[in-house]
PDB file of N, CA and C in Angstrom:
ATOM      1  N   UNK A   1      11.608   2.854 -36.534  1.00  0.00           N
ATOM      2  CA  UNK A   1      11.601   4.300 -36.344  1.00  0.00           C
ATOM      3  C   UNK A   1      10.177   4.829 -36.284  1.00  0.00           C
ATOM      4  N   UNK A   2       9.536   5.971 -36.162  1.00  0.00           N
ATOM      5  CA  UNK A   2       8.982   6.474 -35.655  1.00  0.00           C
ATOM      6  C   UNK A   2       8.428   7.126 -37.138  1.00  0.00           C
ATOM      7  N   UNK A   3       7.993   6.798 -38.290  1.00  0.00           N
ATOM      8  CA  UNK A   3       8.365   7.415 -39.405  1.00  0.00           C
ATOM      9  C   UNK A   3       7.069   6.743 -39.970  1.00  0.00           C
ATOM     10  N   UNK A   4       5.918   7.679 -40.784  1.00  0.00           N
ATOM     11  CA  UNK A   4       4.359   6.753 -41.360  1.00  0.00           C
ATOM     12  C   UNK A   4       4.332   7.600 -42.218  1.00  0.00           C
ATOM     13  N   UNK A   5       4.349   6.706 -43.415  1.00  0.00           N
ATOM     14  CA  UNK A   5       4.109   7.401 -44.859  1.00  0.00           C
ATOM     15  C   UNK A   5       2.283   7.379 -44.640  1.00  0.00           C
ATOM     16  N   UNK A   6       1.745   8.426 -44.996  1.00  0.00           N
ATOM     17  CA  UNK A   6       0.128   8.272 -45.420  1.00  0.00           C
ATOM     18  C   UNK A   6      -0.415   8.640 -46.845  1.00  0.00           C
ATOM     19  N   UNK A   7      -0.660   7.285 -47.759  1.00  0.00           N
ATOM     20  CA  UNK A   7      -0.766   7.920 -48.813  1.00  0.00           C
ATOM     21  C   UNK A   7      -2.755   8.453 -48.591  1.00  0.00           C
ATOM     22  N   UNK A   8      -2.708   9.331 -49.523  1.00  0.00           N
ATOM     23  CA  UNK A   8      -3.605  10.543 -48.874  1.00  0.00           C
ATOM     24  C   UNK A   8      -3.585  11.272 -49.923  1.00  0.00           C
ATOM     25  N   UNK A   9      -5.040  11.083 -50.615  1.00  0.00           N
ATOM     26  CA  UNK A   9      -5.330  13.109 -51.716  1.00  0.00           C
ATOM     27  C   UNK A   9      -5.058  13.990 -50.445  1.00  0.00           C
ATOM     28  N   UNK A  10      -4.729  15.211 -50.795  1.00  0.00           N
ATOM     29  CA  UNK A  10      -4.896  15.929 -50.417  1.00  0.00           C
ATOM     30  C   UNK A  10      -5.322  17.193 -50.992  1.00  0.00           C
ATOM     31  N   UNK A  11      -5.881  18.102 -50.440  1.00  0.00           N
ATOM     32  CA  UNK A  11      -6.801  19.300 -51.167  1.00  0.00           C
ATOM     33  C   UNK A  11      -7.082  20.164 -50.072  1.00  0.00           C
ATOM     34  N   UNK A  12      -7.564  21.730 -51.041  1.00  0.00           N
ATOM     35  CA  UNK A  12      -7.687  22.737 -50.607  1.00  0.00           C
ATOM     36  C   UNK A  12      -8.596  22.497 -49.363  1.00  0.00           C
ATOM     37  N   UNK A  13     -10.019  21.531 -49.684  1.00  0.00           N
ATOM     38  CA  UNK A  13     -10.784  21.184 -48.806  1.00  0.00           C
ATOM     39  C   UNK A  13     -11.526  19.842 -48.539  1.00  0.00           C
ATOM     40  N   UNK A  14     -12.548  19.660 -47.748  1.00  0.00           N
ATOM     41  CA  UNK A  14     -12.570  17.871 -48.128  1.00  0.00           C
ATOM     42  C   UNK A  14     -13.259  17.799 -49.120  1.00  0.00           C
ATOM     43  N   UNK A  15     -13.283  17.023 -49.573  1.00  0.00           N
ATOM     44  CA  UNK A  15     -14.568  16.354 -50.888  1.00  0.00           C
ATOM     45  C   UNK A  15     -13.983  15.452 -51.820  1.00  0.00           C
ATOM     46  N   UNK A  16     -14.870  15.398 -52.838  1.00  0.00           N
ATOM     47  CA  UNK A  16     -13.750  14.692 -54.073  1.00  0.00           C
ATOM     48  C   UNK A  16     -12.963  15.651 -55.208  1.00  0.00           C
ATOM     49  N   UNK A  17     -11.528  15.156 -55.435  1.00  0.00           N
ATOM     50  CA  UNK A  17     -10.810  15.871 -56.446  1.00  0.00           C
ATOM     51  C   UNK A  17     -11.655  15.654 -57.949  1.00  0.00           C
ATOM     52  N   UNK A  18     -11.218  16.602 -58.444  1.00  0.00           N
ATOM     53  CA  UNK A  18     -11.833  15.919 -60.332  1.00  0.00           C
ATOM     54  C   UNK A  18     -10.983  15.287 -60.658  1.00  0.00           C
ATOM     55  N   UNK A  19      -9.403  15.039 -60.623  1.00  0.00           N
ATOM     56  CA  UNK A  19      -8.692  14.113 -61.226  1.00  0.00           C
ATOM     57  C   UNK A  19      -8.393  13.239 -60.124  1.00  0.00           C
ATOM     58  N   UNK A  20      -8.023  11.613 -61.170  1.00  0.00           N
ATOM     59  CA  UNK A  20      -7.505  10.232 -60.318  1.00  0.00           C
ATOM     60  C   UNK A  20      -5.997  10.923 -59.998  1.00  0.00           C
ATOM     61  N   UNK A  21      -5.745  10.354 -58.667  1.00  0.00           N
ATOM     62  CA  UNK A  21      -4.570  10.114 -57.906  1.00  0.00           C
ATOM     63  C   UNK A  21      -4.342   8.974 -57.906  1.00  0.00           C
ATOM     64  N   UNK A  22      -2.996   8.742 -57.404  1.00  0.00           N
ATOM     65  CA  UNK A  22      -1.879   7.656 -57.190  1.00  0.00           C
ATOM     66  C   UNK A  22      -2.823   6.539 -56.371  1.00  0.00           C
ATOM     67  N   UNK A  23      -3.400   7.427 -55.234  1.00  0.00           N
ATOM     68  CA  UNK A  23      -4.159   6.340 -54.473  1.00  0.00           C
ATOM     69  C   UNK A  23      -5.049   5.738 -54.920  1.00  0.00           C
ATOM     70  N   UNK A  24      -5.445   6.489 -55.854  1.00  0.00           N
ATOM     71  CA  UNK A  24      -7.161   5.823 -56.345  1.00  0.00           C
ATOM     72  C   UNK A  24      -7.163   3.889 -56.586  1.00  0.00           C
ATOM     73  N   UNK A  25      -7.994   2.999 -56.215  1.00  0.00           N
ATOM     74  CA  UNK A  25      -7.983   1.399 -56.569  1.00  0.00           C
ATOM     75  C   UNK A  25      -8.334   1.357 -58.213  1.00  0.00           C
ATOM     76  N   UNK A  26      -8.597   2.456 -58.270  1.00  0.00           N
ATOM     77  CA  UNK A  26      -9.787   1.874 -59.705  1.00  0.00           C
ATOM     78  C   UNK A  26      -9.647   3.244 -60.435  1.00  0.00           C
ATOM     79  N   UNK A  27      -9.030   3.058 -61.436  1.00  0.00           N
ATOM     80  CA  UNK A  27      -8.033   4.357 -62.032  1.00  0.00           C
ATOM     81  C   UNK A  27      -8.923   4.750 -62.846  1.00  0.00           C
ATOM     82  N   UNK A  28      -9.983   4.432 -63.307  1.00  0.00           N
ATOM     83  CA  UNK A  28     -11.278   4.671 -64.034  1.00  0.00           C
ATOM     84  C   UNK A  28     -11.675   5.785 -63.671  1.00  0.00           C
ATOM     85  N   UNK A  29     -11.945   5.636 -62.197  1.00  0.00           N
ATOM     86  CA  UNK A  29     -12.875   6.937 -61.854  1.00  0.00           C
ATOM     87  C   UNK A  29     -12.279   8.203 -62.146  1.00  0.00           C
ATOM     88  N   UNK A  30     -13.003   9.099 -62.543  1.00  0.00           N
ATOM     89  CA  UNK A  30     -12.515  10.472 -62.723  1.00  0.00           C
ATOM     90  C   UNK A  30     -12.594  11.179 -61.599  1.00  0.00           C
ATOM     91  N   UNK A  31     -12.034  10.626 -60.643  1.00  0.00           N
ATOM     92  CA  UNK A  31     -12.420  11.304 -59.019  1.00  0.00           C
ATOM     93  C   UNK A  31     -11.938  11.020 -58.196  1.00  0.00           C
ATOM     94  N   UNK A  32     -11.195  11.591 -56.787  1.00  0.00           N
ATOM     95  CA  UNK A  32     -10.627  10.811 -56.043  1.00  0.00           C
ATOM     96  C   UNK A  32     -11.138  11.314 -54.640  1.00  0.00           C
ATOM     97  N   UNK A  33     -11.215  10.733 -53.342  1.00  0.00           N
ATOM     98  CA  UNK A  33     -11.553  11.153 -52.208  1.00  0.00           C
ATOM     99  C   UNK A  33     -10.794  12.040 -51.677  1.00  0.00           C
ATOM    100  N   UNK A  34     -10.422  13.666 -51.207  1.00  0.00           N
ATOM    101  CA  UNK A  34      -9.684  14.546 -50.680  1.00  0.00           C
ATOM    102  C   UNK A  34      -9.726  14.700 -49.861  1.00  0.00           C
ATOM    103  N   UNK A  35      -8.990  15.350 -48.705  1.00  0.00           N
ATOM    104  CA  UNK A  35      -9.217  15.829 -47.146  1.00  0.00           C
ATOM    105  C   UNK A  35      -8.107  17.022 -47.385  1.00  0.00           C
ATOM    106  N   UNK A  36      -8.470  17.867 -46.555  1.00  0.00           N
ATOM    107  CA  UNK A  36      -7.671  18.949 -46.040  1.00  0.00           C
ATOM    108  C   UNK A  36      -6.672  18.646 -45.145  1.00  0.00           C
ATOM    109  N   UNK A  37      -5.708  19.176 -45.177  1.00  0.00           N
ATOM    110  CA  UNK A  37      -4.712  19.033 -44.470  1.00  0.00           C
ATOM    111  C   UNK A  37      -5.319  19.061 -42.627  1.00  0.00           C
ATOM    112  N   UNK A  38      -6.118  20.163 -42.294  1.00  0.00           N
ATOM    113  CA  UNK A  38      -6.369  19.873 -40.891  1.00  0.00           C
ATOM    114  C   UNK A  38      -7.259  18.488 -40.449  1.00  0.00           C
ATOM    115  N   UNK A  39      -8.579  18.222 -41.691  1.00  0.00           N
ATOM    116  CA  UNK A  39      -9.044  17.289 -41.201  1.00  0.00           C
ATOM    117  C   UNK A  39      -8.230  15.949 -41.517  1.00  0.00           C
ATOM    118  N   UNK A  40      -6.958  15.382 -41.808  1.00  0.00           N
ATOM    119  CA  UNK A  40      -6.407  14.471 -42.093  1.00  0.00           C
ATOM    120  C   UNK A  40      -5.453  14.767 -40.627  1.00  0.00           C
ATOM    121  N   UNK A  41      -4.716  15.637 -40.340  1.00  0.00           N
ATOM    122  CA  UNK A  41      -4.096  15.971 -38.779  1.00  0.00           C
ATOM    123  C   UNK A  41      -5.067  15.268 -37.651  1.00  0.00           C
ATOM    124  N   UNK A  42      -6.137  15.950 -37.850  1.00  0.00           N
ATOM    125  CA  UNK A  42      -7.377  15.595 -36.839  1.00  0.00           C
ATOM    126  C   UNK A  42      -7.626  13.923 -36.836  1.00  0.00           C
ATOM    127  N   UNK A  43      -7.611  13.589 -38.137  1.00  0.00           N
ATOM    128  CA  UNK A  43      -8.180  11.948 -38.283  1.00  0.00           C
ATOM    129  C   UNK A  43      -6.834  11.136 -37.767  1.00  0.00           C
ATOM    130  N   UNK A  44      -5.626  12.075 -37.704  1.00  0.00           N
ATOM    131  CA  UNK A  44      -4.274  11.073 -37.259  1.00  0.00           C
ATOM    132  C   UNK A  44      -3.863  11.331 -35.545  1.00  0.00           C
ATOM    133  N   UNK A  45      -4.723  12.410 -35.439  1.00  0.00           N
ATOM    134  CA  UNK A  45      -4.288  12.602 -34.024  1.00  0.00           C
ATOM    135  C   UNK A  45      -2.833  13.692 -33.784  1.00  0.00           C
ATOM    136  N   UNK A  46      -2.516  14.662 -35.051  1.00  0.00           N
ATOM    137  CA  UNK A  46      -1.329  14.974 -34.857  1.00  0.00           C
ATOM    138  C   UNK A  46      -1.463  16.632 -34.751  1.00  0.00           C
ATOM    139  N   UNK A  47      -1.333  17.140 -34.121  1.00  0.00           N
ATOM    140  CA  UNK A  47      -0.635  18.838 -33.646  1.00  0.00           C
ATOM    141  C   UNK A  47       0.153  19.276 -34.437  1.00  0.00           C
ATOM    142  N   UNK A  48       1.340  18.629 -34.845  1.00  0.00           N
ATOM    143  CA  UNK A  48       2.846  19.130 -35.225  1.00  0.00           C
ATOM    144  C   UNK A  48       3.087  17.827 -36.704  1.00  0.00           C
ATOM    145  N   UNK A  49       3.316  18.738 -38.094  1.00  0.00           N
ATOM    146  CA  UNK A  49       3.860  17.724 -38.960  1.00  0.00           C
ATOM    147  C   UNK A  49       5.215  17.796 -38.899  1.00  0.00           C
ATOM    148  N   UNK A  50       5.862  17.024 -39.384  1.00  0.00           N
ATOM    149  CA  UNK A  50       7.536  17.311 -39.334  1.00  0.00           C
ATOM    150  C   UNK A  50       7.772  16.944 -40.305  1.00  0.00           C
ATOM    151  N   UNK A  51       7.388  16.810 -41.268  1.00  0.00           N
ATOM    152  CA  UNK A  51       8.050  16.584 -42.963  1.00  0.00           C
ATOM    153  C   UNK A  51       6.020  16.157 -43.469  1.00  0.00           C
ATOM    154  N   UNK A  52       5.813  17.249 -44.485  1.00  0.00           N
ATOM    155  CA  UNK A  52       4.775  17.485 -45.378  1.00  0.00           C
ATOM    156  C   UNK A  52       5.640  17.347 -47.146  1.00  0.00           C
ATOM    157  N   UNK A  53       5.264  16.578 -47.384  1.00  0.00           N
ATOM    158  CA  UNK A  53       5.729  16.294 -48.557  1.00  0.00           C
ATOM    159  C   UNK A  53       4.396  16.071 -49.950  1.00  0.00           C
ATOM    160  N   UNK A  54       3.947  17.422 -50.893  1.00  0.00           N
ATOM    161  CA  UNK A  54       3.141  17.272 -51.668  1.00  0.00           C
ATOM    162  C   UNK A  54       3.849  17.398 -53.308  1.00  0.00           C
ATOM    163  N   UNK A  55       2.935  16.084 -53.522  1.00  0.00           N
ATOM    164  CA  UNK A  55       3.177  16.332 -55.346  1.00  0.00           C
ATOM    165  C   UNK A  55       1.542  16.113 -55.793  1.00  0.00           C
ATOM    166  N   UNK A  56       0.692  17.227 -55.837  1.00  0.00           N
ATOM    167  CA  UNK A  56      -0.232  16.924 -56.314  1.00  0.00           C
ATOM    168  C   UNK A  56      -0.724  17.443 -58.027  1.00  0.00           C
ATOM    169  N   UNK A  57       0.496  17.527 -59.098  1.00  0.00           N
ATOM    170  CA  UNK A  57      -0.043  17.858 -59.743  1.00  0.00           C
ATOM    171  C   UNK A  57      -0.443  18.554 -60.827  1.00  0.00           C
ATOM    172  N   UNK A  58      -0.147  19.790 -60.201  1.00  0.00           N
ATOM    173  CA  UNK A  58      -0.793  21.063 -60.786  1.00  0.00           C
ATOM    174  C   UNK A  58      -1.726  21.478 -59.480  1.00  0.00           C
ATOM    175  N   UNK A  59      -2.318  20.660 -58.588  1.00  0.00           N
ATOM    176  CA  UNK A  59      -3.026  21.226 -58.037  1.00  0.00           C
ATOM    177  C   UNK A  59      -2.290  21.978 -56.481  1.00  0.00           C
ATOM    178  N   UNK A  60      -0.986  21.622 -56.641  1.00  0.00           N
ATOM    179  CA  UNK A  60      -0.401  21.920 -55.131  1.00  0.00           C
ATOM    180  C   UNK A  60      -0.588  23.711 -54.425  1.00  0.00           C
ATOM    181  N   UNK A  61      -1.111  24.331 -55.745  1.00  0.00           N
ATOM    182  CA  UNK A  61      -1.226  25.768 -55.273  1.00  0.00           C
ATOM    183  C   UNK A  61      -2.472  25.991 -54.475  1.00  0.00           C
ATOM    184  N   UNK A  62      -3.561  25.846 -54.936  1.00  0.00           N
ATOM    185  CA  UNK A  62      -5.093  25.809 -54.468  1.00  0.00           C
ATOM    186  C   UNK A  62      -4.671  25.301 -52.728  1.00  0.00           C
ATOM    187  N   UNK A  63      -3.835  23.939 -52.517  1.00  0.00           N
ATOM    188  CA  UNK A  63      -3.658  23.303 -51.547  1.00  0.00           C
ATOM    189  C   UNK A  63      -2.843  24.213 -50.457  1.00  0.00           C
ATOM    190  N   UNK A  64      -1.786  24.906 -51.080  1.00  0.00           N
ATOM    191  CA  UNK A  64      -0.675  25.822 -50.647  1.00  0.00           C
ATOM    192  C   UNK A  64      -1.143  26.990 -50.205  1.00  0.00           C
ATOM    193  N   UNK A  65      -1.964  28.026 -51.130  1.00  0.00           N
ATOM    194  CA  UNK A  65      -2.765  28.961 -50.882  1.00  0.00           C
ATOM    195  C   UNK A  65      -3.662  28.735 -49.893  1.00  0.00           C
ATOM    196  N   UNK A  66      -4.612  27.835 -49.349  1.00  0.00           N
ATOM    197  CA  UNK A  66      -5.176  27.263 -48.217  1.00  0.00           C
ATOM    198  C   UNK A  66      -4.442  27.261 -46.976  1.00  0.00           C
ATOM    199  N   UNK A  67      -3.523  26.272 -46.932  1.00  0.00           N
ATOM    200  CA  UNK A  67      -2.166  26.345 -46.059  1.00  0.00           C
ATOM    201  C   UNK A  67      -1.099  27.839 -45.434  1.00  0.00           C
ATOM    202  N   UNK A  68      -1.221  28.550 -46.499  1.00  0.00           N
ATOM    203  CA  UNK A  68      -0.729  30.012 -45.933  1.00  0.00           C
ATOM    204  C   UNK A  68      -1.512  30.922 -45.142  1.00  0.00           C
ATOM    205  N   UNK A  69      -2.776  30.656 -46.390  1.00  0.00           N
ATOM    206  CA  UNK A  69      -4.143  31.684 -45.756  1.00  0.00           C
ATOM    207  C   UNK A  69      -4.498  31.784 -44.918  1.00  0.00           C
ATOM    208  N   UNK A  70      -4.509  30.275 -43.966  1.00  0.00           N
ATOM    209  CA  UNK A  70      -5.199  29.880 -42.471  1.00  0.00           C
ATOM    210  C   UNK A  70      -3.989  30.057 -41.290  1.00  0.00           C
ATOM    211  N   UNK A  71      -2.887  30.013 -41.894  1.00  0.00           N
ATOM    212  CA  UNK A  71      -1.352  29.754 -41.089  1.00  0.00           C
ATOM    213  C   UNK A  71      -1.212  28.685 -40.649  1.00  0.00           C
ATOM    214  N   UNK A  72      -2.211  27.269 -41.381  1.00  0.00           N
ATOM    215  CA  UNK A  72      -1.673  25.712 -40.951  1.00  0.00           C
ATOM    216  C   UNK A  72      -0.487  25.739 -41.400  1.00  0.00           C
ATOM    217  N   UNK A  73       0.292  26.114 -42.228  1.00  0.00           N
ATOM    218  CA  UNK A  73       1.754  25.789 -42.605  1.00  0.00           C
ATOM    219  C   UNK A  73       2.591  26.048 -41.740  1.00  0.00           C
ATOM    220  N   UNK A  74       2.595  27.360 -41.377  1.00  0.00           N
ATOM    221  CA  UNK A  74       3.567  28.090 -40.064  1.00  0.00           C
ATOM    222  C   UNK A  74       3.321  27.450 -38.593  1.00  0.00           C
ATOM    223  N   UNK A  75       2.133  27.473 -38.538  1.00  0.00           N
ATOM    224  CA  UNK A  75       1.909  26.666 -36.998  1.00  0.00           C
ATOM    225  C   UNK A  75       1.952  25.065 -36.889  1.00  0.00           C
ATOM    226  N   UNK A  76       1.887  24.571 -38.191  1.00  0.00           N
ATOM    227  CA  UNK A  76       1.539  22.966 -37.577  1.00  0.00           C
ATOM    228  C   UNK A  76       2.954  22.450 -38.328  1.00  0.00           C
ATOM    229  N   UNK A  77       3.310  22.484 -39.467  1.00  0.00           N
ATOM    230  CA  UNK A  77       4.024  22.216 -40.434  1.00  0.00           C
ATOM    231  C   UNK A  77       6.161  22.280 -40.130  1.00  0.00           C
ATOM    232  N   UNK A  78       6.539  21.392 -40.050  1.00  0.00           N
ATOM    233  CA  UNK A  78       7.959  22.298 -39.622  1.00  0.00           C
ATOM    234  C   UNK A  78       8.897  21.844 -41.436  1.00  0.00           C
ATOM    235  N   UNK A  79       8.981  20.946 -41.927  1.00  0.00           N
ATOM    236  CA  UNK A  79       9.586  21.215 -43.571  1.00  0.00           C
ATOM    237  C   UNK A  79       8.395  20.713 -44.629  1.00  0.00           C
ATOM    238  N   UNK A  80       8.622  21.117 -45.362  1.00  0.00           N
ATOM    239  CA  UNK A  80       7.724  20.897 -46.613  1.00  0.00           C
ATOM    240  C   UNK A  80       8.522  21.052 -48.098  1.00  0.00           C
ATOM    241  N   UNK A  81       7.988  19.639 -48.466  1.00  0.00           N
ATOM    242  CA  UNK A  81       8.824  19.552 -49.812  1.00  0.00           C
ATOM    243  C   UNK A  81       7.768  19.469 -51.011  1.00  0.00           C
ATOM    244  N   UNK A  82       7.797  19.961 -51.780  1.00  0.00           N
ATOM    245  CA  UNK A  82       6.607  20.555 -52.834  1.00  0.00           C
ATOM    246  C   UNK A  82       7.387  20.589 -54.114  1.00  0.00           C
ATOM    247  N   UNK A  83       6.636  19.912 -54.963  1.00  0.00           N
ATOM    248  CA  UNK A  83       6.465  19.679 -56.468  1.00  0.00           C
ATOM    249  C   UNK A  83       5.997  20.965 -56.935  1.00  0.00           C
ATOM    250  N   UNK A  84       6.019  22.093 -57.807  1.00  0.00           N
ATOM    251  CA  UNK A  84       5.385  23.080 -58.556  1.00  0.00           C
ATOM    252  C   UNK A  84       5.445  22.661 -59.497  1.00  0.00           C
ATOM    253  N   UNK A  85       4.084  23.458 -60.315  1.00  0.00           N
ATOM    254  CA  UNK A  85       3.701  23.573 -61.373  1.00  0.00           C
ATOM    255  C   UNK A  85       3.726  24.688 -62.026  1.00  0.00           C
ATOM    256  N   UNK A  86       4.963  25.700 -62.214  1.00  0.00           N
ATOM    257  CA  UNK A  86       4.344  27.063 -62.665  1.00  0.00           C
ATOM    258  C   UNK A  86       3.563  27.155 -63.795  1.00  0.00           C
ATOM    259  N   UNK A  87       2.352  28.413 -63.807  1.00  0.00           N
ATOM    260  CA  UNK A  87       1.221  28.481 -64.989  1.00  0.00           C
ATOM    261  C   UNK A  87       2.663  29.019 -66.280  1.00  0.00           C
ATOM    262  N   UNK A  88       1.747  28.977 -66.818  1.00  0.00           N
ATOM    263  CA  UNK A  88       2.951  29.559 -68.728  1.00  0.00           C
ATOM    264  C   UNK A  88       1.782  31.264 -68.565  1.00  0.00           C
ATOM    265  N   UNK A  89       0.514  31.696 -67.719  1.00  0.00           N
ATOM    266  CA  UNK A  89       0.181  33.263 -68.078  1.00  0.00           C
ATOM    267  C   UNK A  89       0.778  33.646 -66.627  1.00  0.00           C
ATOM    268  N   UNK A  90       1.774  34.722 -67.200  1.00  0.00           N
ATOM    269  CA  UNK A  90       2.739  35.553 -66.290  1.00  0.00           C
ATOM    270  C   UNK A  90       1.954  36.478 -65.081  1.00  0.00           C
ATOM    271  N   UNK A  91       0.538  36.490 -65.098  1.00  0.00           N
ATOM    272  CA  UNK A  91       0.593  37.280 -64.023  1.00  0.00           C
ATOM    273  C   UNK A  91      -0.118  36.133 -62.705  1.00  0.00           C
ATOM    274  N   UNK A  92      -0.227  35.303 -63.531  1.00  0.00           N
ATOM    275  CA  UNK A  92      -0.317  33.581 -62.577  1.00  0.00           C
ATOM    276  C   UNK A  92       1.140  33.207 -62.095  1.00  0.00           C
ATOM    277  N   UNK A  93       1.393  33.202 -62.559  1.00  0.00           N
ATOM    278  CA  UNK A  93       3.412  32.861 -62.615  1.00  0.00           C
ATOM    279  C   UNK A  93       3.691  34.116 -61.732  1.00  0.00           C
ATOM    280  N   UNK A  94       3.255  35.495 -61.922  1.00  0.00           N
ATOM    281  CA  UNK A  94       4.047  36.307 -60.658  1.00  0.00           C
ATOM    282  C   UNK A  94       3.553  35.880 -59.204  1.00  0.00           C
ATOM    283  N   UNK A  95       2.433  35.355 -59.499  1.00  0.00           N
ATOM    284  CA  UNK A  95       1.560  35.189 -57.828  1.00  0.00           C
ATOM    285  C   UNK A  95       2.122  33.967 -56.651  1.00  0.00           C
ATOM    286  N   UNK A  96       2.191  32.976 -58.261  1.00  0.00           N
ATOM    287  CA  UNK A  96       2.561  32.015 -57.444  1.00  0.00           C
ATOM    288  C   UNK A  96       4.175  31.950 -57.170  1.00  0.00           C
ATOM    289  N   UNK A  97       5.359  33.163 -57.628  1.00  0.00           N
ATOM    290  CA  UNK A  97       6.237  33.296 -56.879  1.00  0.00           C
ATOM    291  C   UNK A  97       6.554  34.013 -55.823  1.00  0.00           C
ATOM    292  N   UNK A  98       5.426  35.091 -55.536  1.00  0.00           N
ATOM    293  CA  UNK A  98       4.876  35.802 -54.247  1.00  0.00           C
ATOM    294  C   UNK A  98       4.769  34.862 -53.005  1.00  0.00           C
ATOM    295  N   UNK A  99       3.494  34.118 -53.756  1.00  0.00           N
ATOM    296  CA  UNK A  99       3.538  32.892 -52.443  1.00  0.00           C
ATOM    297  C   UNK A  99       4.393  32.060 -52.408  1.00  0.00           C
ATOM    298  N   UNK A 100       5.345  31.531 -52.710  1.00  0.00           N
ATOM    299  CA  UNK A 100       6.591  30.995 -51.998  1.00  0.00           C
ATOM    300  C   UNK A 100       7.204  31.984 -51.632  1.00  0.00           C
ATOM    301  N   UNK A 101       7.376  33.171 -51.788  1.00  0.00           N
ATOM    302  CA  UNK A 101       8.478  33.850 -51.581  1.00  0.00           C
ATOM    303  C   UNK A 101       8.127  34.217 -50.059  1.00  0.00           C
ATOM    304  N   UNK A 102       6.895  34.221 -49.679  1.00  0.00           N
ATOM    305  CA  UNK A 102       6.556  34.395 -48.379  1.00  0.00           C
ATOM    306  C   UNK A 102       6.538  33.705 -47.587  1.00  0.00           C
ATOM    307  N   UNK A 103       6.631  32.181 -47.654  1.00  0.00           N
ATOM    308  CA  UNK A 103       6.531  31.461 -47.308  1.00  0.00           C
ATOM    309  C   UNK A 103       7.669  31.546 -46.150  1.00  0.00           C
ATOM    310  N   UNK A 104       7.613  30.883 -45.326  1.00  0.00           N
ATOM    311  CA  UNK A 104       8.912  30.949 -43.980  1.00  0.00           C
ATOM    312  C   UNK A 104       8.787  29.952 -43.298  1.00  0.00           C
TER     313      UNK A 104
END
């Protein structure tokens, strides 16, 4: 089938994360290599995702908030399955049910 898992940090932008990921070789480091969702599209050659699937965390909002802000979600993205983290201070917790709630 036609179907490529990429395991992949992903992040708000490129650089390194402060916490180890799944991918990391060497679980030591306190750091992992990130890419943005467009420059990881760009490095695969792809226009159109058809299943975005993030569990980063705690960090999936920073990543999400990026993704709405620019409209990579709406234009490139067609399902997305996402892990949350809601915060425990409520006016963090109202925001981040704003932004899903907008989400489409």
């Amino acid at each position: 089938p036609h179907l490529h898992f990429n395991c992949q940090g992903l992040a708000a932008m490129d650089g390194d994360c402060p916490v180890p990921c799944s991918g990391c070789l060497e679980k030591s480091v306190p750091w992992c290599s990130c890419v943005s969702l467009r420059s990881l599209a760009l490095k695969l050659g792809h226009e159109k995702i058809h299943v975005l699937k993030i569990d980063i965390e705690h960090g999936e909002w920073q990543v999400l908030w990026a993704l709405c802000g620019s409209g990579q979600l709406a234009r490139h993205v067609d399902q997305l399955l996402i892990e949350v983290h809601f915060s425990r201070d409520t006016e963090v917790h109202g925001l981040q049910l704003k932004l899903l709630s907008e989400i489409k």
